[in-house]
PDB file of N, CA and C in Angstrom:
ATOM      1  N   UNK A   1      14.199  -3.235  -1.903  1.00  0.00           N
ATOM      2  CA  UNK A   1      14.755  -2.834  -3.168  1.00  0.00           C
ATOM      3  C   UNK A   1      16.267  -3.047  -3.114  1.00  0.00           C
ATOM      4  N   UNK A   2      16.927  -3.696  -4.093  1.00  0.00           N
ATOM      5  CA  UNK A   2      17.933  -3.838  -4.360  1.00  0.00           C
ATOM      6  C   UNK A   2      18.972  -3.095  -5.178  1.00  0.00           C
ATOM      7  N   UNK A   3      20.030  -3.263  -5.258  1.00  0.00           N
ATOM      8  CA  UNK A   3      20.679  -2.445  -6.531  1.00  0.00           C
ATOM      9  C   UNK A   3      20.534  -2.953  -7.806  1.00  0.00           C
ATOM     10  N   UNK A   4      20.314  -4.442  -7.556  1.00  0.00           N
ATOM     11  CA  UNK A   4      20.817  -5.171  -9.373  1.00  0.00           C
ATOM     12  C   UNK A   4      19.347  -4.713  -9.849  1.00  0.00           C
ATOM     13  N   UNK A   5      18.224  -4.197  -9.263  1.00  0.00           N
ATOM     14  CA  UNK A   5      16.652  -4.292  -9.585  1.00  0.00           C
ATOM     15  C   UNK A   5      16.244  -2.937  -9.298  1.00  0.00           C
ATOM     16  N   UNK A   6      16.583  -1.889  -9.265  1.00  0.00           N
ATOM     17  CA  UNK A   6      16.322  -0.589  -8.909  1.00  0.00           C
ATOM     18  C   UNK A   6      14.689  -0.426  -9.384  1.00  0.00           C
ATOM     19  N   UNK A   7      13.850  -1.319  -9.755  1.00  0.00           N
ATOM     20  CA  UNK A   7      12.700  -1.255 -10.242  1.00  0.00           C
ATOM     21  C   UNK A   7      11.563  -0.771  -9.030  1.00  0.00           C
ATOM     22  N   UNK A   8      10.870   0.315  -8.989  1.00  0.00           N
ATOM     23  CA  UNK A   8       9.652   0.427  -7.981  1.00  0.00           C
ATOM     24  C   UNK A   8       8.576   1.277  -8.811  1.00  0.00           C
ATOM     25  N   UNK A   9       7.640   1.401  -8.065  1.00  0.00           N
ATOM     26  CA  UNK A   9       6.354   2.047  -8.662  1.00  0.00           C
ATOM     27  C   UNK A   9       5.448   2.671  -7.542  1.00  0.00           C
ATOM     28  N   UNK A  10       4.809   3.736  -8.031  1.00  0.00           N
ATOM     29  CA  UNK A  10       4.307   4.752  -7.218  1.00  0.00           C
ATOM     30  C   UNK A  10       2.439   4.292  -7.277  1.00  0.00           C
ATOM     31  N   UNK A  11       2.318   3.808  -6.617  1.00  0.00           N
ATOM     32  CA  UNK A  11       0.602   3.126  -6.769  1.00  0.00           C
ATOM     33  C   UNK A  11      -0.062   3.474  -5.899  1.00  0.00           C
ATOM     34  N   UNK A  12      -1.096   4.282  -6.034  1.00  0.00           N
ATOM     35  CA  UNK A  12      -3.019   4.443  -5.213  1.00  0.00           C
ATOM     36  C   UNK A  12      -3.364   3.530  -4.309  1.00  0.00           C
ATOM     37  N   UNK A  13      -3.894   3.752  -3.420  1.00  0.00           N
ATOM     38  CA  UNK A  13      -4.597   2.372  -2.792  1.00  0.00           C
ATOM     39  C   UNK A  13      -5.077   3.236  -1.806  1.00  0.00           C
ATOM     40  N   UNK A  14      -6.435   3.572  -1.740  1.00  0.00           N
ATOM     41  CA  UNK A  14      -7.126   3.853  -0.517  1.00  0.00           C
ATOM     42  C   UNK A  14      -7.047   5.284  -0.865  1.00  0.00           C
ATOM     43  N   UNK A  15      -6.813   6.340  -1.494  1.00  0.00           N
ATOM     44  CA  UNK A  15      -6.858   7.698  -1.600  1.00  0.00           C
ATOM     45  C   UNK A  15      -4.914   7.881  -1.420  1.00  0.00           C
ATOM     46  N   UNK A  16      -4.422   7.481  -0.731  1.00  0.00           N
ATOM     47  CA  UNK A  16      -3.260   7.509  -0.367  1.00  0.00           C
ATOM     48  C   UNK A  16      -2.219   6.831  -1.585  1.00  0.00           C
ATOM     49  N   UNK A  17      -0.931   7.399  -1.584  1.00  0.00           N
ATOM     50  CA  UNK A  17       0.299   7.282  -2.380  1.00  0.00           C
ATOM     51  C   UNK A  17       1.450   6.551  -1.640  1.00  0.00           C
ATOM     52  N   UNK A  18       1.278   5.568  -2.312  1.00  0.00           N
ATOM     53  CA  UNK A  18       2.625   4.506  -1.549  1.00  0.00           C
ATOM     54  C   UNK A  18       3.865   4.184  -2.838  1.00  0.00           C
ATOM     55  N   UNK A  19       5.012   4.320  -2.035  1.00  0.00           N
ATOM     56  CA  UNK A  19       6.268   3.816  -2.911  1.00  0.00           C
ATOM     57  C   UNK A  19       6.649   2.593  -2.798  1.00  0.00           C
ATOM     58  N   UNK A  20       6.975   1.606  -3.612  1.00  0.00           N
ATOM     59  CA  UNK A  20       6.740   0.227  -3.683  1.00  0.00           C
ATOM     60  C   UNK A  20       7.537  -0.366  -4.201  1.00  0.00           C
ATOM     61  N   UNK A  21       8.498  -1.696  -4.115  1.00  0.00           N
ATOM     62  CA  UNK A  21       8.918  -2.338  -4.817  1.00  0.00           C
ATOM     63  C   UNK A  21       8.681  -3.984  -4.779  1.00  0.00           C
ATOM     64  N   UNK A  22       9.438  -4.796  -5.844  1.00  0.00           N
ATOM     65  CA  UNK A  22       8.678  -6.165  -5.523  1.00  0.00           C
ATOM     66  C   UNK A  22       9.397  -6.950  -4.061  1.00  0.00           C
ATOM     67  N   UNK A  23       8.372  -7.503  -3.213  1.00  0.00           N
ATOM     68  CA  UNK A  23       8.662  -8.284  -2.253  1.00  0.00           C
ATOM     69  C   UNK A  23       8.598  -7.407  -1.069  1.00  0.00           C
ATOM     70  N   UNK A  24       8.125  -6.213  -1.150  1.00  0.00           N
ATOM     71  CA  UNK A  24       8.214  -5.145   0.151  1.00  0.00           C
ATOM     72  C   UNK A  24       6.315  -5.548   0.342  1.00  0.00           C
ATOM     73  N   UNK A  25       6.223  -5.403   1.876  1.00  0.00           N
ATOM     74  CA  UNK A  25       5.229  -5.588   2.440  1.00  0.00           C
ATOM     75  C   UNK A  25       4.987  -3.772   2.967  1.00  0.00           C
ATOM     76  N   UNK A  26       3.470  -3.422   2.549  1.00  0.00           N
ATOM     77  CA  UNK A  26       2.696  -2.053   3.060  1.00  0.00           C
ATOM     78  C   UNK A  26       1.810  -2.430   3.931  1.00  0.00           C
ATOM     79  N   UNK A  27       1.191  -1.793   5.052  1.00  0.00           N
ATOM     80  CA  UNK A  27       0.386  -1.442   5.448  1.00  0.00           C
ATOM     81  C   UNK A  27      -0.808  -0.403   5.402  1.00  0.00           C
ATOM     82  N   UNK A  28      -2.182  -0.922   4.689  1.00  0.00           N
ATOM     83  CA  UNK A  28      -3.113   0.110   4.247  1.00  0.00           C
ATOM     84  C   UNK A  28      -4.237   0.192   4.781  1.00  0.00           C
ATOM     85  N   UNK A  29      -5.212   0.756   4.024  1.00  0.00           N
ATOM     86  CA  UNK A  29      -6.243   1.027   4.688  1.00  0.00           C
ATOM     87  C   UNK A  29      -7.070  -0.215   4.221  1.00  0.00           C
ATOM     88  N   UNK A  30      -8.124  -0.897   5.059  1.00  0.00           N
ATOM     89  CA  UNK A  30      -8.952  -1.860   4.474  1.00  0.00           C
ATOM     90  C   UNK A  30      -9.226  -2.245   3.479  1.00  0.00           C
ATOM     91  N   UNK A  31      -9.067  -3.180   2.520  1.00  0.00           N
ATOM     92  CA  UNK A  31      -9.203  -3.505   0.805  1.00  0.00           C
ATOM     93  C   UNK A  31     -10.380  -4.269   1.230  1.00  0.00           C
ATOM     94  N   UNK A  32     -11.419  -4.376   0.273  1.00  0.00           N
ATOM     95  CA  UNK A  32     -12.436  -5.352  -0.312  1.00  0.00           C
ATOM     96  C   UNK A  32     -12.048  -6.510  -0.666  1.00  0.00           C
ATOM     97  N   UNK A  33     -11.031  -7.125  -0.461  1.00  0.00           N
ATOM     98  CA  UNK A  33     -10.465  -8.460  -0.648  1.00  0.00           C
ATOM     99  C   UNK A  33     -10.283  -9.359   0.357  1.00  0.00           C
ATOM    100  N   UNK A  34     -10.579 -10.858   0.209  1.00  0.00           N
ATOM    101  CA  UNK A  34     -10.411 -11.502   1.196  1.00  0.00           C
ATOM    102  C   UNK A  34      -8.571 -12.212   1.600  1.00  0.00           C
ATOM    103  N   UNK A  35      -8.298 -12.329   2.374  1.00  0.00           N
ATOM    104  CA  UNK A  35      -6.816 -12.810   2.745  1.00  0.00           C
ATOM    105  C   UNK A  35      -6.344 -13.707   1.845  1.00  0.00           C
ATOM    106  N   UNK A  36      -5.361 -13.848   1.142  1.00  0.00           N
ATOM    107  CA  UNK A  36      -4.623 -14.583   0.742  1.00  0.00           C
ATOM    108  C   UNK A  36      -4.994 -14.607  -1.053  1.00  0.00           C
ATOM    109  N   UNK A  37      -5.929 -13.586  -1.367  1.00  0.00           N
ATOM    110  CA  UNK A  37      -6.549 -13.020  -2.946  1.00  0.00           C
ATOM    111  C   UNK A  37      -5.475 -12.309  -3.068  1.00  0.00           C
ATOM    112  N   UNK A  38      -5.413 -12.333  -4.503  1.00  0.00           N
ATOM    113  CA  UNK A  38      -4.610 -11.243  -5.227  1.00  0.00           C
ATOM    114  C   UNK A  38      -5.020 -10.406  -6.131  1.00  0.00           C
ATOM    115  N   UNK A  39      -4.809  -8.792  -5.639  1.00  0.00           N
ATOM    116  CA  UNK A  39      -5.185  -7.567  -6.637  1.00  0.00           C
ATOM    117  C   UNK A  39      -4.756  -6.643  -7.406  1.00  0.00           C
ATOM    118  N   UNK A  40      -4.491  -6.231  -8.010  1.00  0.00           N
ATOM    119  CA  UNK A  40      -3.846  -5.492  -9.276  1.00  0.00           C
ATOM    120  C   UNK A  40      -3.944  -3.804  -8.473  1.00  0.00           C
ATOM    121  N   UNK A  41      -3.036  -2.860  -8.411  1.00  0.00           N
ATOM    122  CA  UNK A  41      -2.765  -1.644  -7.526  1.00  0.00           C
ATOM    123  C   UNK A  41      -2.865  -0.751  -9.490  1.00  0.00           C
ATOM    124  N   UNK A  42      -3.180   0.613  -8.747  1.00  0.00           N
ATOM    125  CA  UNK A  42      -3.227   1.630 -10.013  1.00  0.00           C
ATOM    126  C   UNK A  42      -1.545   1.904  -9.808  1.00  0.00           C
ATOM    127  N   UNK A  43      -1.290   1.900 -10.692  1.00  0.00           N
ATOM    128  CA  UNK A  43       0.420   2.696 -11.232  1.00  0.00           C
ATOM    129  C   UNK A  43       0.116   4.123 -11.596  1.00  0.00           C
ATOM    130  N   UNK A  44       0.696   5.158 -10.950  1.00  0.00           N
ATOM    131  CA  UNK A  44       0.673   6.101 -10.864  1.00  0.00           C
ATOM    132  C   UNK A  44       2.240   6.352 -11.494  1.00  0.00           C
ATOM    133  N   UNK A  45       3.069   6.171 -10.826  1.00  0.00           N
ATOM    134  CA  UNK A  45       4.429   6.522 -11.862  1.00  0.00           C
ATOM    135  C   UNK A  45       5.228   5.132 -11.552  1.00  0.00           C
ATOM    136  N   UNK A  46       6.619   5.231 -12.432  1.00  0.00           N
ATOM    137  CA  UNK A  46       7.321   3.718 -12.480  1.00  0.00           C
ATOM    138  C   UNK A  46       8.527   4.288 -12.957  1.00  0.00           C
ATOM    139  N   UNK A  47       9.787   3.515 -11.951  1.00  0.00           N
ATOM    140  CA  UNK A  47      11.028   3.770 -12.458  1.00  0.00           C
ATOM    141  C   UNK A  47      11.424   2.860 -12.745  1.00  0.00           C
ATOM    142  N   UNK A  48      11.874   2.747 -13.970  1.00  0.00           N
ATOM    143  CA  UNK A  48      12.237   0.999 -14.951  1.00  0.00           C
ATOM    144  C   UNK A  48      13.964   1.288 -14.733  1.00  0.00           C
ATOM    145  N   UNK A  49      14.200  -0.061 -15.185  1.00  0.00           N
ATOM    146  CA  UNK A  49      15.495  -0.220 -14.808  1.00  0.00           C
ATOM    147  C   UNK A  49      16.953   0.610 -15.431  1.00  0.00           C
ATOM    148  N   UNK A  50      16.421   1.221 -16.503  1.00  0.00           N
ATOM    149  CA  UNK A  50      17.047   2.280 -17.263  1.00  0.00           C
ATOM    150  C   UNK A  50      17.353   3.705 -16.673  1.00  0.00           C
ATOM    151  N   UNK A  51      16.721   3.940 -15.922  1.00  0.00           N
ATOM    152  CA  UNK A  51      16.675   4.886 -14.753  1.00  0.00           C
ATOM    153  C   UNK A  51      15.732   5.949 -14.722  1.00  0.00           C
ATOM    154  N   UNK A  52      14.981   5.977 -15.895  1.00  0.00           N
ATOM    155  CA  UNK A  52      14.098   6.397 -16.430  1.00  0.00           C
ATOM    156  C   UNK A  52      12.711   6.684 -15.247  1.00  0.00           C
ATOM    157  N   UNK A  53      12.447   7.745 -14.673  1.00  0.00           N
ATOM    158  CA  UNK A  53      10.928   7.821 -13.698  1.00  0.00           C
ATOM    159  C   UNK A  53      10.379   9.119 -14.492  1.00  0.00           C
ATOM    160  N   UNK A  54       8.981   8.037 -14.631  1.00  0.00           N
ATOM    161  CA  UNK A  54       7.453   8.912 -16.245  1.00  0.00           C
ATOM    162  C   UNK A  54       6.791   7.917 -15.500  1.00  0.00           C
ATOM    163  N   UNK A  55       5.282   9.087 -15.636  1.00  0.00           N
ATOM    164  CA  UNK A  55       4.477   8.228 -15.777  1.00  0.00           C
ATOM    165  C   UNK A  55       3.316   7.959 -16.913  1.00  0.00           C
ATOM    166  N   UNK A  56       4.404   8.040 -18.037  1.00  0.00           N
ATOM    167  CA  UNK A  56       4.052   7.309 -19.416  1.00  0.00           C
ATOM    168  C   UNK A  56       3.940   6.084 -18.977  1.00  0.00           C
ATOM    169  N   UNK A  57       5.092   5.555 -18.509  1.00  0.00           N
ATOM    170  CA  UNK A  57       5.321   3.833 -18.664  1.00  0.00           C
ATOM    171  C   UNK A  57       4.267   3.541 -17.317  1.00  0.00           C
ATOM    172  N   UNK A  58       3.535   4.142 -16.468  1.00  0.00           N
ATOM    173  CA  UNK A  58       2.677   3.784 -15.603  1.00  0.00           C
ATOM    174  C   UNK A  58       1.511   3.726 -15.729  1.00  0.00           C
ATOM    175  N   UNK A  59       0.573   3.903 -17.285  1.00  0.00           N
ATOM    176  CA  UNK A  59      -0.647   3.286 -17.775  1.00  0.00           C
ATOM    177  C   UNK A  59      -0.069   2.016 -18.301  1.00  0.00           C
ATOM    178  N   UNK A  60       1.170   1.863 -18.590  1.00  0.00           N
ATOM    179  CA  UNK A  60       1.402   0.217 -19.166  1.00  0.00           C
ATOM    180  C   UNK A  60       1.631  -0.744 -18.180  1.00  0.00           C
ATOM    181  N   UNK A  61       2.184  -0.104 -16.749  1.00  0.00           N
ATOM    182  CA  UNK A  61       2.542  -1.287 -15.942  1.00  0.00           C
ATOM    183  C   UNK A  61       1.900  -1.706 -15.354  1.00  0.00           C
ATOM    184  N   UNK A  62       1.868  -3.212 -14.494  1.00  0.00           N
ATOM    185  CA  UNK A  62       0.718  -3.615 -13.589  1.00  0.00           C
ATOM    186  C   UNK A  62       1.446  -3.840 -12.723  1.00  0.00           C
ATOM    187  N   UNK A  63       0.550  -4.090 -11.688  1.00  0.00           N
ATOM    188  CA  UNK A  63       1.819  -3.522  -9.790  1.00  0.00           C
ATOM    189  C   UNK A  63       0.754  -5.106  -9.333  1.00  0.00           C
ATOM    190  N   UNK A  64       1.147  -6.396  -9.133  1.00  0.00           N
ATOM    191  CA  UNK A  64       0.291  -7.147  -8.640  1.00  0.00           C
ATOM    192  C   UNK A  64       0.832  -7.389  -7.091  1.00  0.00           C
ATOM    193  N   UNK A  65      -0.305  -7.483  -6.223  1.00  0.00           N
ATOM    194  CA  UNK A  65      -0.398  -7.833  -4.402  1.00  0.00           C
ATOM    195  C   UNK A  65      -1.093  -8.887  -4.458  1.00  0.00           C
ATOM    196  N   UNK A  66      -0.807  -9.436  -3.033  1.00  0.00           N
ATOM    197  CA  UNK A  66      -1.342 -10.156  -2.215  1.00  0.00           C
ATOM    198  C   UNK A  66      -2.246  -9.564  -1.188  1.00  0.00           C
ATOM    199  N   UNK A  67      -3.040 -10.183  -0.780  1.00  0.00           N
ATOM    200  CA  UNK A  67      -3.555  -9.521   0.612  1.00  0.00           C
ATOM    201  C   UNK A  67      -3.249 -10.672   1.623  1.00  0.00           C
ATOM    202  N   UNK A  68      -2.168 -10.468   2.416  1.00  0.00           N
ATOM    203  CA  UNK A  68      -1.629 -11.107   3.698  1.00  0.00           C
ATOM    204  C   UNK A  68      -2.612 -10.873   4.737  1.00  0.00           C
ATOM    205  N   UNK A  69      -2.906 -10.330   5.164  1.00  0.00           N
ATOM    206  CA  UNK A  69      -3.847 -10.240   6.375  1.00  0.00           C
ATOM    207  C   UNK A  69      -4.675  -9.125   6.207  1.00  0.00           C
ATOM    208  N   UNK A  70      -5.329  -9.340   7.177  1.00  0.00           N
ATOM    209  CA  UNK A  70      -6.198  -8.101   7.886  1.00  0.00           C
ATOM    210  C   UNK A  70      -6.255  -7.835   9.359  1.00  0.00           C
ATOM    211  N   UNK A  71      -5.376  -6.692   9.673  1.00  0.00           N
ATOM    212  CA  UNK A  71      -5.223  -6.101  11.127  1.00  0.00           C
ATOM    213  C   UNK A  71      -6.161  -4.733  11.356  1.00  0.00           C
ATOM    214  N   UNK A  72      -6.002  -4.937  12.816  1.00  0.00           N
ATOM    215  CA  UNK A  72      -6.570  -3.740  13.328  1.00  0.00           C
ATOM    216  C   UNK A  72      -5.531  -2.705  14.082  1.00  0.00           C
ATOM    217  N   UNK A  73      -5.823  -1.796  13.822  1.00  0.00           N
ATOM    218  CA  UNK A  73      -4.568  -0.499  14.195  1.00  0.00           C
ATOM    219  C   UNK A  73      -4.446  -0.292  15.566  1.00  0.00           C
ATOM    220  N   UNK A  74      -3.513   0.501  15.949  1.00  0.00           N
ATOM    221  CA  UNK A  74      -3.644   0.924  17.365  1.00  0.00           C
ATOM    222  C   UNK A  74      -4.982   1.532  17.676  1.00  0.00           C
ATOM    223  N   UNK A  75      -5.109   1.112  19.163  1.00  0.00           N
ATOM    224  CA  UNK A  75      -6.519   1.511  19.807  1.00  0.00           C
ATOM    225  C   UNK A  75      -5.950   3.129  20.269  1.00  0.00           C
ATOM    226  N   UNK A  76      -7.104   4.301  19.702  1.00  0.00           N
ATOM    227  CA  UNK A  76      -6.617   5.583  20.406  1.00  0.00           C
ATOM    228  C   UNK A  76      -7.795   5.945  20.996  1.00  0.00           C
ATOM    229  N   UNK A  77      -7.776   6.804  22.134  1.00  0.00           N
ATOM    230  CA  UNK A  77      -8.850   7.048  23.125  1.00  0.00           C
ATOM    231  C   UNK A  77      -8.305   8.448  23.261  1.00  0.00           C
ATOM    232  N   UNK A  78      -9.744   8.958  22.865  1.00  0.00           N
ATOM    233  CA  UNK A  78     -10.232  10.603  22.828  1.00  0.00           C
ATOM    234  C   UNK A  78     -11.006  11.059  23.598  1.00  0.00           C
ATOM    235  N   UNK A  79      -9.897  12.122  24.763  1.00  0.00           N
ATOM    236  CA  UNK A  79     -11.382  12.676  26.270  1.00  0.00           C
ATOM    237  C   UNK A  79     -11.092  14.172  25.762  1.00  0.00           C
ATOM    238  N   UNK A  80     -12.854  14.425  25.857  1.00  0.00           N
ATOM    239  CA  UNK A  80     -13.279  15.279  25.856  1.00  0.00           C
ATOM    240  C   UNK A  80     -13.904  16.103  27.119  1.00  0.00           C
ATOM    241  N   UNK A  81     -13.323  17.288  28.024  1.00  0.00           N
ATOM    242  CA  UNK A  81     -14.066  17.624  28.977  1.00  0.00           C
ATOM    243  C   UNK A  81     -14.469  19.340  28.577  1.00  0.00           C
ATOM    244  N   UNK A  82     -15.385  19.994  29.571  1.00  0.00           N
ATOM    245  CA  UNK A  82     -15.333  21.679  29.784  1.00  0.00           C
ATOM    246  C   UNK A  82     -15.498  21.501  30.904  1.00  0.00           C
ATOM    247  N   UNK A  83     -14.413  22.548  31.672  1.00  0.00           N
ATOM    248  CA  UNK A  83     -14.459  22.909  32.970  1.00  0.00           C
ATOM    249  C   UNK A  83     -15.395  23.796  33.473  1.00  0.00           C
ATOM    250  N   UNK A  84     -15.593  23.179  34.576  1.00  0.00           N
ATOM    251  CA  UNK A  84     -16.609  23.753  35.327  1.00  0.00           C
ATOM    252  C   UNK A  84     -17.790  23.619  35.560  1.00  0.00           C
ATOM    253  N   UNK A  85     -17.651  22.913  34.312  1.00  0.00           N
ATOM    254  CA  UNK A  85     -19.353  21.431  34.262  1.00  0.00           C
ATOM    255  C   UNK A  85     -18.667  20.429  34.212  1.00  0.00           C
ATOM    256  N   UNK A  86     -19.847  19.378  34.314  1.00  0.00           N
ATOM    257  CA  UNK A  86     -19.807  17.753  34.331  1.00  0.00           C
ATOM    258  C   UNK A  86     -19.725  17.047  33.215  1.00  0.00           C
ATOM    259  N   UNK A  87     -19.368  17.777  32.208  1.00  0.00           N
ATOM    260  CA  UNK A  87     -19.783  17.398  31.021  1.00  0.00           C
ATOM    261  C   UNK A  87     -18.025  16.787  30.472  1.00  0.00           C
ATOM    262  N   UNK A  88     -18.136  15.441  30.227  1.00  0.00           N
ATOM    263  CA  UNK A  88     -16.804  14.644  30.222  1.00  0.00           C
ATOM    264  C   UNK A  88     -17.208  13.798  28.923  1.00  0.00           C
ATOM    265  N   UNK A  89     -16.576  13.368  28.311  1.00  0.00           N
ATOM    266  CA  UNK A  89     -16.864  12.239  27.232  1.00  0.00           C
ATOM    267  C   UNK A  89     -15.329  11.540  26.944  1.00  0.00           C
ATOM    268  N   UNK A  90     -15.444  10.457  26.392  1.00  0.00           N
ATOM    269  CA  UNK A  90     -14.395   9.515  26.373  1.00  0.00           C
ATOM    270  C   UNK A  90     -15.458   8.527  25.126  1.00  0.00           C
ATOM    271  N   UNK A  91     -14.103   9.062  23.832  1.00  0.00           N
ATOM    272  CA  UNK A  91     -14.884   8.192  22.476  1.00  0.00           C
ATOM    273  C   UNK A  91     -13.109   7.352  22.148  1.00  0.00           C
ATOM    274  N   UNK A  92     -13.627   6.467  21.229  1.00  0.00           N
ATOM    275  CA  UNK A  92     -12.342   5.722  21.130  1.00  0.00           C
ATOM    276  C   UNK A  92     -12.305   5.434  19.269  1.00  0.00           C
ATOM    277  N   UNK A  93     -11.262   4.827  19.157  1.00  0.00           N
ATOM    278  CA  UNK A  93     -11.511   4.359  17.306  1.00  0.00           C
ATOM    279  C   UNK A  93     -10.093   3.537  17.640  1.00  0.00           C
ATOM    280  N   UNK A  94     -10.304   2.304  16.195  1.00  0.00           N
ATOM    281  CA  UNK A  94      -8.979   1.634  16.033  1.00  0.00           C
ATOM    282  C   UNK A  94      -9.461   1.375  14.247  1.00  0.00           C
ATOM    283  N   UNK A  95      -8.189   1.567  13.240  1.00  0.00           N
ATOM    284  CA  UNK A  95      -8.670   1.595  12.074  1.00  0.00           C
ATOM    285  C   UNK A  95      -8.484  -0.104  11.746  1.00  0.00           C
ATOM    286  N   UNK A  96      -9.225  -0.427  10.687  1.00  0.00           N
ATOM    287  CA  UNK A  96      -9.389  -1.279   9.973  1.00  0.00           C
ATOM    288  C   UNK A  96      -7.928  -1.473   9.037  1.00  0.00           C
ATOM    289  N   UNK A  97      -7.047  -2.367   8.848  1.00  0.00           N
ATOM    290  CA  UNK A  97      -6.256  -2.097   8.035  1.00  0.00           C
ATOM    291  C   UNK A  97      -6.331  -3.582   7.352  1.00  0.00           C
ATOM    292  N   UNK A  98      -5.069  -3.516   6.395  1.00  0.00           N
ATOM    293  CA  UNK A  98      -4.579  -5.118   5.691  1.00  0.00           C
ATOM    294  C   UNK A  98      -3.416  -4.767   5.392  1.00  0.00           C
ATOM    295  N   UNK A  99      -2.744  -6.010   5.452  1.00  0.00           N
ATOM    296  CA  UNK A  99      -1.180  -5.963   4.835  1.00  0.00           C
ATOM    297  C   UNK A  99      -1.234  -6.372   3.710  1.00  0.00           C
ATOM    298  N   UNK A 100      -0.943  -5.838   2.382  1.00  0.00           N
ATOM    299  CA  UNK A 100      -0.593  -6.117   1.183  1.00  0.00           C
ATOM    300  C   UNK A 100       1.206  -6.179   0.834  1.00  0.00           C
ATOM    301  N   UNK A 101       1.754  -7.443   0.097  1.00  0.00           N
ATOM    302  CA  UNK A 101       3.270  -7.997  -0.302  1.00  0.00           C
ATOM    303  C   UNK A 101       2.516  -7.603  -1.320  1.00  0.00           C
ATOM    304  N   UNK A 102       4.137  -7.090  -2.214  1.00  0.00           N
ATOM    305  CA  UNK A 102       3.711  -6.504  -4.023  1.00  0.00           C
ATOM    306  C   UNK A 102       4.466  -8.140  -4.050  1.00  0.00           C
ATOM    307  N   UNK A 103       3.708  -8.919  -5.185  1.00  0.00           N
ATOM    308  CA  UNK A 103       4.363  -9.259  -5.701  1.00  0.00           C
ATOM    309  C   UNK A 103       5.095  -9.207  -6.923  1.00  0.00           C
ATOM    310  N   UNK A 104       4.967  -8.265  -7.674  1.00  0.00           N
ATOM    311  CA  UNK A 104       5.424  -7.928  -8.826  1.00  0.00           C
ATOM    312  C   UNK A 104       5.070  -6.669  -9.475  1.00  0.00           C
ATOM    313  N   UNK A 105       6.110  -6.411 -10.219  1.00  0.00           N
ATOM    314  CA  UNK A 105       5.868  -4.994 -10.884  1.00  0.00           C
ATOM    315  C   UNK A 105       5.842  -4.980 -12.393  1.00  0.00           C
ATOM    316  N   UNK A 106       5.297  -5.295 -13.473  1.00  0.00           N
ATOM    317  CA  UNK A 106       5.289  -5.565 -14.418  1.00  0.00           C
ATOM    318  C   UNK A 106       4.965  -4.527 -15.376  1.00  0.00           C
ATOM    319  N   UNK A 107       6.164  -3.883 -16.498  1.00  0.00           N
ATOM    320  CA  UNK A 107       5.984  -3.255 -17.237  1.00  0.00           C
ATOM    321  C   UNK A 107       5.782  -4.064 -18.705  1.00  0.00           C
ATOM    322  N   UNK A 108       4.855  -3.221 -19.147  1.00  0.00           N
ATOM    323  CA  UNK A 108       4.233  -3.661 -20.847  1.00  0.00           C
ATOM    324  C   UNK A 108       5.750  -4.296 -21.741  1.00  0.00           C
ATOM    325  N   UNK A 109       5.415  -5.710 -22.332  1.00  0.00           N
ATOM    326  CA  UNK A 109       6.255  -6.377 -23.202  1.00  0.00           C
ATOM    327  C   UNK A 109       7.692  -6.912 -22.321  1.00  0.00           C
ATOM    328  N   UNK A 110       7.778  -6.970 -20.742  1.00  0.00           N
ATOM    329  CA  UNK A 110       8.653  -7.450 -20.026  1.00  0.00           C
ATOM    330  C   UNK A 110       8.134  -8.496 -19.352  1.00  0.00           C
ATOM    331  N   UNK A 111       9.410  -8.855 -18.846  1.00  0.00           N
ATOM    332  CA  UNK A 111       8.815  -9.957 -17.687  1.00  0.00           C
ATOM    333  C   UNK A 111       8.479  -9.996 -16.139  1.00  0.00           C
ATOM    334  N   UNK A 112       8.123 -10.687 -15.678  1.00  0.00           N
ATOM    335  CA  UNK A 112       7.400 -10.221 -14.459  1.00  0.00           C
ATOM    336  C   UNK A 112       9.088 -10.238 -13.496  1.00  0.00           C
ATOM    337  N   UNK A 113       9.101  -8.979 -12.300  1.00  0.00           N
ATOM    338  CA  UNK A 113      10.355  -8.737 -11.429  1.00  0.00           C
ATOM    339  C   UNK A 113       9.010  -9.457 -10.474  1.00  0.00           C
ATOM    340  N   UNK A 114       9.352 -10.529 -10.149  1.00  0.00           N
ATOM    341  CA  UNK A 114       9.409 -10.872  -8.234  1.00  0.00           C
ATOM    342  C   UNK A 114       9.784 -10.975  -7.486  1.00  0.00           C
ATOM    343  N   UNK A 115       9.464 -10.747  -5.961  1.00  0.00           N
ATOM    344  CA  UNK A 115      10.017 -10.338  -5.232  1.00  0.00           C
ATOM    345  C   UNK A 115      10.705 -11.764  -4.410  1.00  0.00           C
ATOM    346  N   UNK A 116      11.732 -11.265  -3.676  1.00  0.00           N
ATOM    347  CA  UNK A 116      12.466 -12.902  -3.122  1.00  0.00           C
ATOM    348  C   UNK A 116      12.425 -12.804  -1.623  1.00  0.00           C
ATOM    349  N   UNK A 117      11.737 -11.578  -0.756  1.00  0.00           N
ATOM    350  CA  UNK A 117      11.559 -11.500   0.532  1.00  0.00           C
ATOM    351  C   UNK A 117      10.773 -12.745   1.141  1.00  0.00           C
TER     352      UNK A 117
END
């Protein structure tokens, strides 16, 4: 985010609330999209360049991404013991993620802000 473009938007994705502007790259939780598709994010609130933050103007705007990749998260490993027995366990997980670039933030009757990252 810049100064001459103070434009960002507050958008859903995955249950979770991310702050966003055009050309900034997030890290989320797994999308249904394949790499290099582009998907439209819910606008939850939007601060237009007037200085103005409602989220009136965030049923009008559209927040468009990319899906850059798909990574996998850090590997974490979970031991479980009780003393005094034998009883030990060792479970593990690594999440599913994707990188989504906004490319644009588009409020109703304007033109599209893209990003120059």
């Amino acid at each position: 985010m810049t100064k001459a473009d103070p434009t960002y938007a507050v958008v859903r994705v995955g249950g979770q609330q991310y702050k966003v502007s055009a050309g900034e790259s997030i890290v989320v939780d797994r999308v249904a999209a394949d790499e290099g598709s582009s998907i439209t994010l819910e606008a939850l609130a939007v601060r237009t360049p007037g200085g103005a933050l409602a989220a009136g103007p965030a049923a009008q705007a559209t927040v468009k991404a990319t899906v850059a990749e798909h990574v996998l998260g850090e590997k974490l490993r979970v031991f479980t013991y009780k003393p005094k027995t034998t009883y030990k366990r060792t479970r593990g997980h690594r999440s599913r993620l994707s990188r989504l670039v906004i490319e644009s933030i588009t409020l109703k009757g304007e033109k599209e802000k893209k990003g120059g990252a």
